[in-house]
C-alpha atoms as a PDB file:
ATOM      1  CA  UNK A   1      15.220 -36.650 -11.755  1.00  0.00           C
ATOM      2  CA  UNK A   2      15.220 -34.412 -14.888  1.00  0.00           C
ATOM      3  CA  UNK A   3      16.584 -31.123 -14.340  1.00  0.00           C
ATOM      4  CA  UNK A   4      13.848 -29.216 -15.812  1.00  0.00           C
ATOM      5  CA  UNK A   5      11.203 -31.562 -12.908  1.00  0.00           C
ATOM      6  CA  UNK A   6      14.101 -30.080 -10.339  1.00  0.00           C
ATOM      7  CA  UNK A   7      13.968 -26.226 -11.351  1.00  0.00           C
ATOM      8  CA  UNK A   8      10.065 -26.529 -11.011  1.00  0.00           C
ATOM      9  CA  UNK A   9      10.325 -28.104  -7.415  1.00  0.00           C
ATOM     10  CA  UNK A  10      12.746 -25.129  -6.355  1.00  0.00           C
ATOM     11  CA  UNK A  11      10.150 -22.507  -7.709  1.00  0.00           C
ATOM     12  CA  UNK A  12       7.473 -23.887  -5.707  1.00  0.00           C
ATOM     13  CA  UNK A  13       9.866 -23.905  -2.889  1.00  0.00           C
ATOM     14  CA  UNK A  14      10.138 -19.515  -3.951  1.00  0.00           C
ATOM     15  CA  UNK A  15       6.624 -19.380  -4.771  1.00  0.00           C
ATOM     16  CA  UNK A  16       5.443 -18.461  -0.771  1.00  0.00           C
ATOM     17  CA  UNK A  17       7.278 -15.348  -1.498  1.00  0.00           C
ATOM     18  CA  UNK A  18       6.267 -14.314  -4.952  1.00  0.00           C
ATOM     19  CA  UNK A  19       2.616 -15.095  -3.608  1.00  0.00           C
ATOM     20  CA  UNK A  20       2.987 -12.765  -0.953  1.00  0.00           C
ATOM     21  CA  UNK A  21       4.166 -10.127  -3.309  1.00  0.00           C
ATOM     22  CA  UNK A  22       1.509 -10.076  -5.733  1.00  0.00           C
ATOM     23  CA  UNK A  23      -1.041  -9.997  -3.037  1.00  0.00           C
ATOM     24  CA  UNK A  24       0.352  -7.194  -1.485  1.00  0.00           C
ATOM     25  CA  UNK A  25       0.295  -5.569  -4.627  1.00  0.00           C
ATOM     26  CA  UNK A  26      -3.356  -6.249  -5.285  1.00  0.00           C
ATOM     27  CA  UNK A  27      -4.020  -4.278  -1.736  1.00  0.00           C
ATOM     28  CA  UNK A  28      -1.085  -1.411  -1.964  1.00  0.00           C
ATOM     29  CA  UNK A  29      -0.591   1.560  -3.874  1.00  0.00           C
ATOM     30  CA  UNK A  30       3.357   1.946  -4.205  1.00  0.00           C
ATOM     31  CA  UNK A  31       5.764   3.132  -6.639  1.00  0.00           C
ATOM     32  CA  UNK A  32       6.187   1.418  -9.947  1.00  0.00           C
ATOM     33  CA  UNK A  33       8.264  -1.185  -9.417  1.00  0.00           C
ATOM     34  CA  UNK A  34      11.029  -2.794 -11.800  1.00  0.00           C
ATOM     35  CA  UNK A  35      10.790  -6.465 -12.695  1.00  0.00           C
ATOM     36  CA  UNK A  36      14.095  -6.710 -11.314  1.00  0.00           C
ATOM     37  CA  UNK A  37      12.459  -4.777  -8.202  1.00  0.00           C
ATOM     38  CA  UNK A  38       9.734  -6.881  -8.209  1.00  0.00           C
ATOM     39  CA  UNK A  39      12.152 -10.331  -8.118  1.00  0.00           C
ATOM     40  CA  UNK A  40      14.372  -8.711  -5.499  1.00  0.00           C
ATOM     41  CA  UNK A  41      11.214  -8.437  -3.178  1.00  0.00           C
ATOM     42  CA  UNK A  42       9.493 -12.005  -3.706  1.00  0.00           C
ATOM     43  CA  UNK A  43      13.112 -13.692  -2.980  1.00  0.00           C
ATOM     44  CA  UNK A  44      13.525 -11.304   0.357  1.00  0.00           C
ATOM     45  CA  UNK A  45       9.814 -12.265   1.277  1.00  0.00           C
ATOM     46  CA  UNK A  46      10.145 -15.896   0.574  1.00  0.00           C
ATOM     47  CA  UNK A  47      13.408 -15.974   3.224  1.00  0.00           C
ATOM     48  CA  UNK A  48      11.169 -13.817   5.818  1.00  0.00           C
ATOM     49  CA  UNK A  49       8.336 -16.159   5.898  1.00  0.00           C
ATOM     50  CA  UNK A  50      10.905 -19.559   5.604  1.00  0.00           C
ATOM     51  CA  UNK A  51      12.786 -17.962   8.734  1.00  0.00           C
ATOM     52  CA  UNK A  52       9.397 -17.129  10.411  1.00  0.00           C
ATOM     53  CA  UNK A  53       7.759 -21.088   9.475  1.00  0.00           C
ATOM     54  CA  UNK A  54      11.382 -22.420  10.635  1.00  0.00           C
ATOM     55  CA  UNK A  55      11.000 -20.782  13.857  1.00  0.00           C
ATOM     56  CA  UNK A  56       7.246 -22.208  14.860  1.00  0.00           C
ATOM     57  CA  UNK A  57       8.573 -25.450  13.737  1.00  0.00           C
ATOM     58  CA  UNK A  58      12.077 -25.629  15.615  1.00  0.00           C
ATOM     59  CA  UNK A  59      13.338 -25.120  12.346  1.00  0.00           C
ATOM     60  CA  UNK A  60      12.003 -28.064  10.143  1.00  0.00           C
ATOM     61  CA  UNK A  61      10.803 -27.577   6.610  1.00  0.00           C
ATOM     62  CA  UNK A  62       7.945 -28.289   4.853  1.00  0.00           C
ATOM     63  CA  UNK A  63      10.251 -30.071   2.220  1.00  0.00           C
ATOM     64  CA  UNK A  64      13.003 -32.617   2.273  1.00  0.00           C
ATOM     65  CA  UNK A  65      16.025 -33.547   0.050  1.00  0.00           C
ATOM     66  CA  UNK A  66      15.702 -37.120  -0.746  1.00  0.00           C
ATOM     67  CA  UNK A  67      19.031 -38.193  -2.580  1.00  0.00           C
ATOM     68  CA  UNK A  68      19.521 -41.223  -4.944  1.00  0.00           C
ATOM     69  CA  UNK A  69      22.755 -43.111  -3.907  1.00  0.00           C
ATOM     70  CA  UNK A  70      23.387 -43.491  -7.941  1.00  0.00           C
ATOM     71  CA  UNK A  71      23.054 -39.703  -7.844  1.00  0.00           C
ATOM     72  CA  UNK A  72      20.616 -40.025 -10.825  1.00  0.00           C
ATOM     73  CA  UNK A  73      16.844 -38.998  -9.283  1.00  0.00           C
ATOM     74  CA  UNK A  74      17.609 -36.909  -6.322  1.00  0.00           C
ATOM     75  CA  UNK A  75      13.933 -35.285  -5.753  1.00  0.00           C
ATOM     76  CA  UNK A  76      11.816 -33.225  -3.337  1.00  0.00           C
ATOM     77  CA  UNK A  77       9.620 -34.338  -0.800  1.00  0.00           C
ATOM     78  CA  UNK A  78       6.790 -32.288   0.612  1.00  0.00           C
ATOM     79  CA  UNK A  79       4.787 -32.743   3.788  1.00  0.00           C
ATOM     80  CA  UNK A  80       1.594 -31.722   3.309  1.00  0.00           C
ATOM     81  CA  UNK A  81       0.978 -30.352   6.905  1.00  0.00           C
ATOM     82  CA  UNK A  82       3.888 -28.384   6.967  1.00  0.00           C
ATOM     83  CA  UNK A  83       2.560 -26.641   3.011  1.00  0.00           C
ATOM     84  CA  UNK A  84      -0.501 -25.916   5.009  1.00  0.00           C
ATOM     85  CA  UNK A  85       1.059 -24.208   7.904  1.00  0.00           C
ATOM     86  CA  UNK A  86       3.426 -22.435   4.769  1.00  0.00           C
ATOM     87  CA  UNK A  87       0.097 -21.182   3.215  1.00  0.00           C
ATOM     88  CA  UNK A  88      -0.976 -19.646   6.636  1.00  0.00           C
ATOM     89  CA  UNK A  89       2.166 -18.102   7.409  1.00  0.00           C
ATOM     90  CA  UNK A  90       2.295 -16.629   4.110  1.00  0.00           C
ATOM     91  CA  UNK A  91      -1.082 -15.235   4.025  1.00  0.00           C
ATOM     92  CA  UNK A  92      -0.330 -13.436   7.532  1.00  0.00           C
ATOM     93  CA  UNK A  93       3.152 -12.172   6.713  1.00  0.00           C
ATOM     94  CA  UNK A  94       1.280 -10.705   3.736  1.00  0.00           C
ATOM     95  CA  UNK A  95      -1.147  -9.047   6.082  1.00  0.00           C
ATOM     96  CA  UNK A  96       1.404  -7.466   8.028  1.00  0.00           C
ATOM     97  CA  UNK A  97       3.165  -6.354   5.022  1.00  0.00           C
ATOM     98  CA  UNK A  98      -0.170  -5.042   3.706  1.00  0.00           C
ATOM     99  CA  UNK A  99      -0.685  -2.997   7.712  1.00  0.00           C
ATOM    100  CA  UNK A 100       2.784  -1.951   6.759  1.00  0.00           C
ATOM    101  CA  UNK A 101       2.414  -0.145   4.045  1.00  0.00           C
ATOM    102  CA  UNK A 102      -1.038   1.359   4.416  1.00  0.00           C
ATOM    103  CA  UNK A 103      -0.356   2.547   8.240  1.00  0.00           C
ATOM    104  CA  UNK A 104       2.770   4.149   6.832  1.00  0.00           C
ATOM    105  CA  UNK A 105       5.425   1.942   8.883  1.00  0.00           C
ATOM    106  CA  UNK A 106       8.339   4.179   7.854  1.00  0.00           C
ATOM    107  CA  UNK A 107       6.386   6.205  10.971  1.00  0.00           C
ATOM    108  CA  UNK A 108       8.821   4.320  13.223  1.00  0.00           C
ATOM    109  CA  UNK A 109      12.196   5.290  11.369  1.00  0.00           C
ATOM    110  CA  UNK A 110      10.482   8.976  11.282  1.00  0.00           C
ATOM    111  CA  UNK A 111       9.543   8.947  14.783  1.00  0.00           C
ATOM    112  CA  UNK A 112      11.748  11.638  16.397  1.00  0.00           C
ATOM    113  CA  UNK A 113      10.771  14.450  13.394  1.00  0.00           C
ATOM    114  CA  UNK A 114       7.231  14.578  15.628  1.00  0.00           C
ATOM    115  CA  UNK A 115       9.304  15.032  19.273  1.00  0.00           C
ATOM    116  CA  UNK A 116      10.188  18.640  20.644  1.00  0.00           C
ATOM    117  CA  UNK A 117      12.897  20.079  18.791  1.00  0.00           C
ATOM    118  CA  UNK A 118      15.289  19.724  21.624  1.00  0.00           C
ATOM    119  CA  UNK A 119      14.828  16.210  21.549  1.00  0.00           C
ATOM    120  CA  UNK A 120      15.379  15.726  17.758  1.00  0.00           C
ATOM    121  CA  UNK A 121      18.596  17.822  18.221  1.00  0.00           C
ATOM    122  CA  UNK A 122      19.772  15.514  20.501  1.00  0.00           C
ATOM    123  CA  UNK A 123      18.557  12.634  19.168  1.00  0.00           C
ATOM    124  CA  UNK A 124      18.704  13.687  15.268  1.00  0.00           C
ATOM    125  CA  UNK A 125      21.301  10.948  14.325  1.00  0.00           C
ATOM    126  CA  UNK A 126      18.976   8.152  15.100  1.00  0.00           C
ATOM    127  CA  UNK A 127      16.384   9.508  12.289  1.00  0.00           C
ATOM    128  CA  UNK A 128      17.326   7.117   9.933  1.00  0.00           C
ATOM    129  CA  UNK A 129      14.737   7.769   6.777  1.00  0.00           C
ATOM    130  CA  UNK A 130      12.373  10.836   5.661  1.00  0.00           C
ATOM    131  CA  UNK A 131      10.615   8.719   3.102  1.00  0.00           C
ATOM    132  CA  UNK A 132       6.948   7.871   3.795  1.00  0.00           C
ATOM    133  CA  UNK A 133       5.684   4.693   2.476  1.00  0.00           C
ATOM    134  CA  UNK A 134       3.452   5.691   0.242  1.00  0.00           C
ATOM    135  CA  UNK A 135       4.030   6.791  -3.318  1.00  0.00           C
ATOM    136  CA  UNK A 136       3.418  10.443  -3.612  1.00  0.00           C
ATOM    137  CA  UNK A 137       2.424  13.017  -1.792  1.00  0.00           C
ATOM    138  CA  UNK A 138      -1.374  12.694  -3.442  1.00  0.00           C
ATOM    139  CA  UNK A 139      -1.188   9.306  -1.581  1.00  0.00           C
ATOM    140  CA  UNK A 140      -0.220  10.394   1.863  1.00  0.00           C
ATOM    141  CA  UNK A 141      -2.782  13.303   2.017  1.00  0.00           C
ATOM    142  CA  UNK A 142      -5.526  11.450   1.091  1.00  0.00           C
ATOM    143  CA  UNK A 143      -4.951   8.109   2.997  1.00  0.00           C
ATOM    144  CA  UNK A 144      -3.353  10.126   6.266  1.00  0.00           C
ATOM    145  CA  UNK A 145      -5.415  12.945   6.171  1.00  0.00           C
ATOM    146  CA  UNK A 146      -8.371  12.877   4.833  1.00  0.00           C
ATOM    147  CA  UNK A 147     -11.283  11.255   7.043  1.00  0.00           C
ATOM    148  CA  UNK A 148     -13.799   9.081   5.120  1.00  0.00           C
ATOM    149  CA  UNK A 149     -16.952  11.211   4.697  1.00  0.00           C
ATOM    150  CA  UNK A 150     -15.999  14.916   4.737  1.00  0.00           C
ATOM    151  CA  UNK A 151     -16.128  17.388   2.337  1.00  0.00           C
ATOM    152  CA  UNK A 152     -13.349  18.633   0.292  1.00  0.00           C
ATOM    153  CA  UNK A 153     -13.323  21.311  -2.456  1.00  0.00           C
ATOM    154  CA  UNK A 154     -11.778  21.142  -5.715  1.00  0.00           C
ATOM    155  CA  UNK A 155     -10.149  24.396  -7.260  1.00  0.00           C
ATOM    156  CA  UNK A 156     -10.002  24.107 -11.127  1.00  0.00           C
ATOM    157  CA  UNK A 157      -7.681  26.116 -13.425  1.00  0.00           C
ATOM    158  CA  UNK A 158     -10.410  27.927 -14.836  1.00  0.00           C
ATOM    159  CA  UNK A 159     -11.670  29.679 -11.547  1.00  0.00           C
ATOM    160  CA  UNK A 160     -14.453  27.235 -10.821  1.00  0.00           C
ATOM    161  CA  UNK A 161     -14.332  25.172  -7.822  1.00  0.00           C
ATOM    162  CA  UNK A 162     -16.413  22.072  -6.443  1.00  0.00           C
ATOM    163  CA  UNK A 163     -18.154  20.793  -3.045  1.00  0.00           C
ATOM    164  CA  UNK A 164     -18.352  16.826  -2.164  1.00  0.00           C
ATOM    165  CA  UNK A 165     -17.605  13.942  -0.590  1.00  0.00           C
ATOM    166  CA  UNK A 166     -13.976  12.363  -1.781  1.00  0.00           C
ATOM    167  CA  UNK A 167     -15.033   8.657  -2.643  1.00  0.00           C
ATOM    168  CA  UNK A 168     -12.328   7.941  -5.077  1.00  0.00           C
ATOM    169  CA  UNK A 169      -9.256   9.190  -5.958  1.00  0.00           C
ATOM    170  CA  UNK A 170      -6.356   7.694  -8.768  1.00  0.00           C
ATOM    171  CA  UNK A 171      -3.531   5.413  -7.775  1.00  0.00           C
ATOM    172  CA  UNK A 172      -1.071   8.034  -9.379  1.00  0.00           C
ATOM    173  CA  UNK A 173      -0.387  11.709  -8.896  1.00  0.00           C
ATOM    174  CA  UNK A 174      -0.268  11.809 -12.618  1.00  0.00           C
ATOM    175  CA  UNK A 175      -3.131  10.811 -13.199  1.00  0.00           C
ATOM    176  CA  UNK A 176      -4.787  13.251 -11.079  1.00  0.00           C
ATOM    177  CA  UNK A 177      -8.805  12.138 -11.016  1.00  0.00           C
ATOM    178  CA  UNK A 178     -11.227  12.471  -8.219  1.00  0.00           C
ATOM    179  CA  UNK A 179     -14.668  11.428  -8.201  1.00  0.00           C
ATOM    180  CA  UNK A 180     -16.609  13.191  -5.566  1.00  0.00           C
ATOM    181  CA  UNK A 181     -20.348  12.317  -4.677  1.00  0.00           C
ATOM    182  CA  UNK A 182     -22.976  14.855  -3.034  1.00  0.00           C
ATOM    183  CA  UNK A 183     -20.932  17.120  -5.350  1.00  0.00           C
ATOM    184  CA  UNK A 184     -22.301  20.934  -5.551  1.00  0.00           C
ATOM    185  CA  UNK A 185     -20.958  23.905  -7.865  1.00  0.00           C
ATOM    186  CA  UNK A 186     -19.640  26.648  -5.703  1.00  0.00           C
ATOM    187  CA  UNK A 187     -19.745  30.108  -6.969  1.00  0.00           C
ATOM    188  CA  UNK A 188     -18.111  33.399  -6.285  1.00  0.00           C
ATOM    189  CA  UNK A 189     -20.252  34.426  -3.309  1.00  0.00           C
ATOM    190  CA  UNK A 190     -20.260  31.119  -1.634  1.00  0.00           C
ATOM    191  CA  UNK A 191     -23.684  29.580  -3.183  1.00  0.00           C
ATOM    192  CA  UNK A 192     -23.889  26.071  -4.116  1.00  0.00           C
ATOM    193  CA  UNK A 193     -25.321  24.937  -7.124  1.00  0.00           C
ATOM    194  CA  UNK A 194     -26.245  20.978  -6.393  1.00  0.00           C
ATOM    195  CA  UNK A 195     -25.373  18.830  -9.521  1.00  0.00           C
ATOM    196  CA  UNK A 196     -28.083  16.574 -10.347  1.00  0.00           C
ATOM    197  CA  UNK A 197     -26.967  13.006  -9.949  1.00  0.00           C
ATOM    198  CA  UNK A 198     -24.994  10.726  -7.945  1.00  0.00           C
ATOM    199  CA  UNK A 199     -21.500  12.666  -8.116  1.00  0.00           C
ATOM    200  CA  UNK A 200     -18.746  14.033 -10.781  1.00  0.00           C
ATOM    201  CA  UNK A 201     -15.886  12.454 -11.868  1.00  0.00           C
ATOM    202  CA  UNK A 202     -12.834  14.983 -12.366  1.00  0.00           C
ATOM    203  CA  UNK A 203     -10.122  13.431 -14.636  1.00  0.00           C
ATOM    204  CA  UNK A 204      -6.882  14.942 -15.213  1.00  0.00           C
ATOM    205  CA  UNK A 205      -7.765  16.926 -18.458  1.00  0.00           C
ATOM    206  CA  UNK A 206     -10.178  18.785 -15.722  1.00  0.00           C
ATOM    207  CA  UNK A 207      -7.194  21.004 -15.103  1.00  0.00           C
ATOM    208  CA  UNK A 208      -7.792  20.114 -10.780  1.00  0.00           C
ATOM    209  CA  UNK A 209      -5.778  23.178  -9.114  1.00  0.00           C
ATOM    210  CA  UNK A 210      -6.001  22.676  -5.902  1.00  0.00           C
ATOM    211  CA  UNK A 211      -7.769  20.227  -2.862  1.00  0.00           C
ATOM    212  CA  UNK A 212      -8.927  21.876   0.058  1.00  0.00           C
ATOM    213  CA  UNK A 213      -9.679  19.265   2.660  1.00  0.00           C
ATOM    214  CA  UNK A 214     -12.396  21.012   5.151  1.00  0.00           C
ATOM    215  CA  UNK A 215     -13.493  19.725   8.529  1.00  0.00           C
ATOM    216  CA  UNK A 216     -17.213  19.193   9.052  1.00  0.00           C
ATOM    217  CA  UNK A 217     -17.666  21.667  11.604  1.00  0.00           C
ATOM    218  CA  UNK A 218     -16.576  24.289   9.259  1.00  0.00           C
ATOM    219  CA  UNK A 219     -18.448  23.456   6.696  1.00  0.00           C
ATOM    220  CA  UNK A 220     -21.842  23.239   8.881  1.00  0.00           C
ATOM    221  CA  UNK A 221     -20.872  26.988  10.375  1.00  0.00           C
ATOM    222  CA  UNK A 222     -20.965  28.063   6.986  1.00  0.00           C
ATOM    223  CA  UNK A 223     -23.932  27.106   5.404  1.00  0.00           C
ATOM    224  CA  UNK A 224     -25.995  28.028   8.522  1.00  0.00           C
ATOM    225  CA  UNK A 225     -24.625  31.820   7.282  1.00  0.00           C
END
Protein backbone atom coordinates (compact mmCIF):
# COMPACT_ATOMS: atom_id res chain seq x y z
CA UNK A 1 0.00 0.00 0.00
CA UNK A 2 1.34 3.52 -0.79
CA UNK A 3 2.84 5.19 2.03
CA UNK A 4 1.02 8.34 1.75
CA UNK A 5 -2.72 5.71 1.84
CA UNK A 6 -0.69 4.35 5.20
CA UNK A 7 0.01 7.84 7.00
CA UNK A 8 -3.79 8.64 6.37
CA UNK A 9 -4.96 5.25 7.98
CA UNK A 10 -2.68 6.04 11.15
CA UNK A 11 -4.32 9.61 11.45
CA UNK A 12 -7.66 8.24 11.53
CA UNK A 13 -6.38 5.78 13.98
CA UNK A 14 -5.22 9.57 16.17
CA UNK A 15 -8.20 11.27 15.05
CA UNK A 16 -10.54 9.93 18.37
CA UNK A 17 -8.19 12.08 20.23
CA UNK A 18 -7.84 15.22 18.23
CA UNK A 19 -11.80 14.99 18.05
CA UNK A 20 -12.05 15.01 21.59
CA UNK A 21 -9.83 17.99 21.84
CA UNK A 22 -11.48 20.31 19.65
CA UNK A 23 -14.76 19.56 21.22
CA UNK A 24 -13.63 20.26 24.45
CA UNK A 25 -12.42 23.36 23.23
CA UNK A 26 -15.69 24.40 21.67
CA UNK A 27 -17.26 23.94 25.44
CA UNK A 28 -14.08 25.27 27.69
CA UNK A 29 -12.60 28.44 28.36
CA UNK A 30 -8.76 27.68 29.06
CA UNK A 31 -5.54 29.25 28.50
CA UNK A 32 -4.25 29.83 25.03
CA UNK A 33 -2.82 26.94 24.04
CA UNK A 34 0.36 26.30 21.72
CA UNK A 35 -0.02 24.21 18.59
CA UNK A 36 2.57 22.16 20.01
CA UNK A 37 0.23 22.24 23.27
CA UNK A 38 -2.57 21.55 21.39
CA UNK A 39 -0.78 18.19 19.59
CA UNK A 40 0.61 17.12 22.95
CA UNK A 41 -3.08 16.93 24.28
CA UNK A 42 -4.96 15.16 21.23
CA UNK A 43 -2.04 12.34 21.26
CA UNK A 44 -2.48 11.98 25.35
CA UNK A 45 -6.37 11.89 24.73
CA UNK A 46 -6.28 9.53 21.87
CA UNK A 47 -4.14 6.86 24.31
CA UNK A 48 -6.84 7.60 27.24
CA UNK A 49 -9.80 6.72 25.25
CA UNK A 50 -7.73 3.58 23.23
CA UNK A 51 -6.83 2.30 26.89
CA UNK A 52 -10.46 2.98 28.07
CA UNK A 53 -12.17 1.14 24.48
CA UNK A 54 -9.35 -1.68 25.07
CA UNK A 55 -10.58 -2.28 28.43
CA UNK A 56 -14.60 -2.75 27.56
CA UNK A 57 -13.39 -4.88 24.82
CA UNK A 58 -10.78 -7.24 26.68
CA UNK A 59 -8.44 -5.31 24.86
CA UNK A 60 -9.31 -5.74 21.07
CA UNK A 61 -9.18 -2.90 18.61
CA UNK A 62 -11.34 -1.47 16.37
CA UNK A 63 -8.52 -1.94 13.67
CA UNK A 64 -6.29 -4.71 12.49
CA UNK A 65 -2.84 -5.02 10.79
CA UNK A 66 -3.32 -7.08 7.78
CA UNK A 67 0.27 -7.82 6.31
CA UNK A 68 1.14 -8.80 2.66
CA UNK A 69 3.57 -11.83 2.72
CA UNK A 70 5.47 -9.90 -0.35
CA UNK A 71 5.61 -7.06 2.18
CA UNK A 72 4.30 -4.75 -0.63
CA UNK A 73 0.39 -3.72 0.52
CA UNK A 74 0.36 -4.19 4.19
CA UNK A 75 -3.05 -2.18 5.05
CA UNK A 76 -5.59 -1.43 7.81
CA UNK A 77 -8.63 -3.08 8.53
CA UNK A 78 -11.49 -1.52 10.43
CA UNK A 79 -14.49 -3.12 12.09
CA UNK A 80 -17.18 -1.07 11.86
CA UNK A 81 -18.79 -2.02 15.28
CA UNK A 82 -15.85 -1.52 17.14
CA UNK A 83 -15.53 2.55 15.19
CA UNK A 84 -18.97 2.85 16.59
CA UNK A 85 -18.28 1.89 20.10
CA UNK A 86 -14.79 4.32 19.41
CA UNK A 87 -17.21 7.23 18.53
CA UNK A 88 -19.18 6.65 21.86
CA UNK A 89 -16.31 6.34 23.99
CA UNK A 90 -14.89 9.35 22.59
CA UNK A 91 -17.84 11.50 22.87
CA UNK A 92 -18.10 10.49 26.74
CA UNK A 93 -14.41 10.81 27.59
CA UNK A 94 -14.97 14.26 26.08
CA UNK A 95 -17.82 14.85 28.46
CA UNK A 96 -15.89 14.05 31.37
CA UNK A 97 -13.10 16.11 30.23
CA UNK A 98 -15.60 18.91 29.56
CA UNK A 99 -17.17 18.19 33.74
CA UNK A 100 -13.48 18.43 34.35
CA UNK A 101 -12.69 21.50 33.51
CA UNK A 102 -15.84 23.48 34.18
CA UNK A 103 -16.35 21.85 37.87
CA UNK A 104 -12.76 22.89 38.45
CA UNK A 105 -11.25 19.20 38.94
CA UNK A 106 -7.90 20.54 40.18
CA UNK A 107 -10.52 20.79 43.45
CA UNK A 108 -9.24 17.29 44.26
CA UNK A 109 -5.35 18.05 44.14
CA UNK A 110 -6.45 21.36 46.23
CA UNK A 111 -8.52 19.54 48.59
CA UNK A 112 -6.66 19.86 51.94
CA UNK A 113 -6.21 24.04 51.45
CA UNK A 114 -10.25 23.91 52.55
CA UNK A 115 -9.49 21.41 55.86
CA UNK A 116 -8.67 22.98 59.40
CA UNK A 117 -5.34 24.29 59.48
CA UNK A 118 -4.11 21.58 61.72
CA UNK A 119 -4.96 19.18 59.25
CA UNK A 120 -3.22 20.92 56.27
CA UNK A 121 -0.11 21.17 58.56
CA UNK A 122 -0.08 17.73 58.89
CA UNK A 123 -1.12 16.79 55.80
CA UNK A 124 0.46 19.85 53.68
CA UNK A 125 2.86 17.58 51.63
CA UNK A 126 0.08 15.79 49.93
CA UNK A 127 -1.22 19.28 48.34
CA UNK A 128 0.15 18.63 45.20
CA UNK A 129 -1.12 21.82 42.89
CA UNK A 130 -2.56 25.49 43.70
CA UNK A 131 -3.60 26.01 40.13
CA UNK A 132 -7.37 26.13 39.44
CA UNK A 133 -8.50 24.97 36.15
CA UNK A 134 -9.70 27.75 34.80
CA UNK A 135 -7.82 30.51 33.04
CA UNK A 136 -7.84 33.57 35.14
CA UNK A 137 -9.05 34.69 38.01
CA UNK A 138 -12.08 36.64 35.93
CA UNK A 139 -12.96 32.97 35.07
CA UNK A 140 -13.08 31.41 38.46
CA UNK A 141 -15.16 34.27 40.06
CA UNK A 142 -17.64 34.32 37.68
CA UNK A 143 -18.17 30.54 36.95
CA UNK A 144 -17.52 29.57 40.94
CA UNK A 145 -19.06 32.35 42.39
CA UNK A 146 -21.38 34.03 40.86
CA UNK A 147 -25.04 32.44 40.88
CA UNK A 148 -27.02 32.78 37.60
CA UNK A 149 -29.55 35.59 38.16
CA UNK A 150 -28.20 38.00 40.82
CA UNK A 151 -27.20 41.30 40.69
CA UNK A 152 -23.76 42.56 40.51
CA UNK A 153 -22.48 46.17 40.30
CA UNK A 154 -19.96 47.50 38.08
CA UNK A 155 -17.51 50.31 39.40
CA UNK A 156 -16.10 52.36 36.42
CA UNK A 157 -12.91 54.49 36.49
CA UNK A 158 -14.75 57.52 36.19
CA UNK A 159 -16.81 57.25 39.53
CA UNK A 160 -19.96 55.89 37.95
CA UNK A 161 -21.12 52.54 38.78
CA UNK A 162 -23.92 50.09 37.37
CA UNK A 163 -26.85 47.66 38.69
CA UNK A 164 -27.83 44.28 36.66
CA UNK A 165 -28.03 40.97 36.02
CA UNK A 166 -24.44 39.38 34.73
CA UNK A 167 -25.60 37.49 31.46
CA UNK A 168 -22.35 37.57 29.69
CA UNK A 169 -19.03 38.04 30.41
CA UNK A 170 -15.56 37.71 27.87
CA UNK A 171 -13.55 34.54 27.57
CA UNK A 172 -10.38 36.65 28.57
CA UNK A 173 -9.44 38.86 31.48
CA UNK A 174 -8.06 41.12 28.86
CA UNK A 175 -10.66 41.63 27.28
CA UNK A 176 -12.62 42.69 30.15
CA UNK A 177 -16.53 43.10 28.76
CA UNK A 178 -19.69 42.44 30.60
CA UNK A 179 -23.04 42.74 29.32
CA UNK A 180 -25.51 43.08 32.07
CA UNK A 181 -29.41 43.08 31.49
CA UNK A 182 -32.10 44.80 33.92
CA UNK A 183 -29.13 47.21 34.09
CA UNK A 184 -29.86 50.57 36.24
CA UNK A 185 -27.45 53.72 36.76
CA UNK A 186 -26.60 54.04 40.38
CA UNK A 187 -25.84 57.38 41.74
CA UNK A 188 -24.13 58.88 44.71
CA UNK A 189 -27.00 58.53 47.18
CA UNK A 190 -27.99 55.10 46.20
CA UNK A 191 -30.86 55.97 43.46
CA UNK A 192 -31.18 54.00 40.42
CA UNK A 193 -31.64 55.42 37.23
CA UNK A 194 -33.24 52.35 34.97
CA UNK A 195 -31.65 52.36 31.42
CA UNK A 196 -34.18 52.05 28.85
CA UNK A 197 -33.72 48.83 26.97
CA UNK A 198 -32.84 45.33 27.25
CA UNK A 199 -29.28 45.76 29.02
CA UNK A 200 -25.64 47.49 28.47
CA UNK A 201 -22.81 46.07 27.13
CA UNK A 202 -19.47 47.27 28.97
CA UNK A 203 -16.37 46.63 26.76
CA UNK A 204 -12.96 47.07 27.91
CA UNK A 205 -12.44 50.75 26.71
CA UNK A 206 -15.38 51.24 29.52
CA UNK A 207 -12.53 51.57 31.96
CA UNK A 208 -14.66 48.52 34.41
CA UNK A 209 -12.96 49.14 38.00
CA UNK A 210 -14.31 46.92 39.97
CA UNK A 211 -17.29 43.86 40.25
CA UNK A 212 -19.15 43.70 43.26
CA UNK A 213 -21.06 40.45 43.29
CA UNK A 214 -24.22 41.11 45.79
CA UNK A 215 -26.54 38.49 47.20
CA UNK A 216 -30.25 38.96 46.59
CA UNK A 217 -31.23 39.40 50.01
CA UNK A 218 -29.09 42.39 50.23
CA UNK A 219 -30.08 43.90 47.49
CA UNK A 220 -34.01 43.50 48.34
CA UNK A 221 -33.13 45.07 52.09
CA UNK A 222 -31.94 47.91 50.32
CA UNK A 223 -34.30 49.09 48.02
CA UNK A 224 -37.16 48.56 50.54
CA UNK A 225 -34.98 51.66 52.40
Amino acid sequence: MPSSLIALQILLILLPGFASAYFVQLLVTRRAQSDFERVVESLLYSFVIYVLYSVIRQGRLPFHLVQDPQGKSDTILWDVSGLTLLAAVTFLFSLLVTFYYKRDGNLIFRLFDLTNPKVIKRLGWLKLTERTTRNSIWNDIFESEYETGSFVQVELSDDRSLLGVLLYYSDSAEDCSIYLSSASWVSADGTLTKIDGPGILLVKGSGIKSVSLLSSARLDASTQE
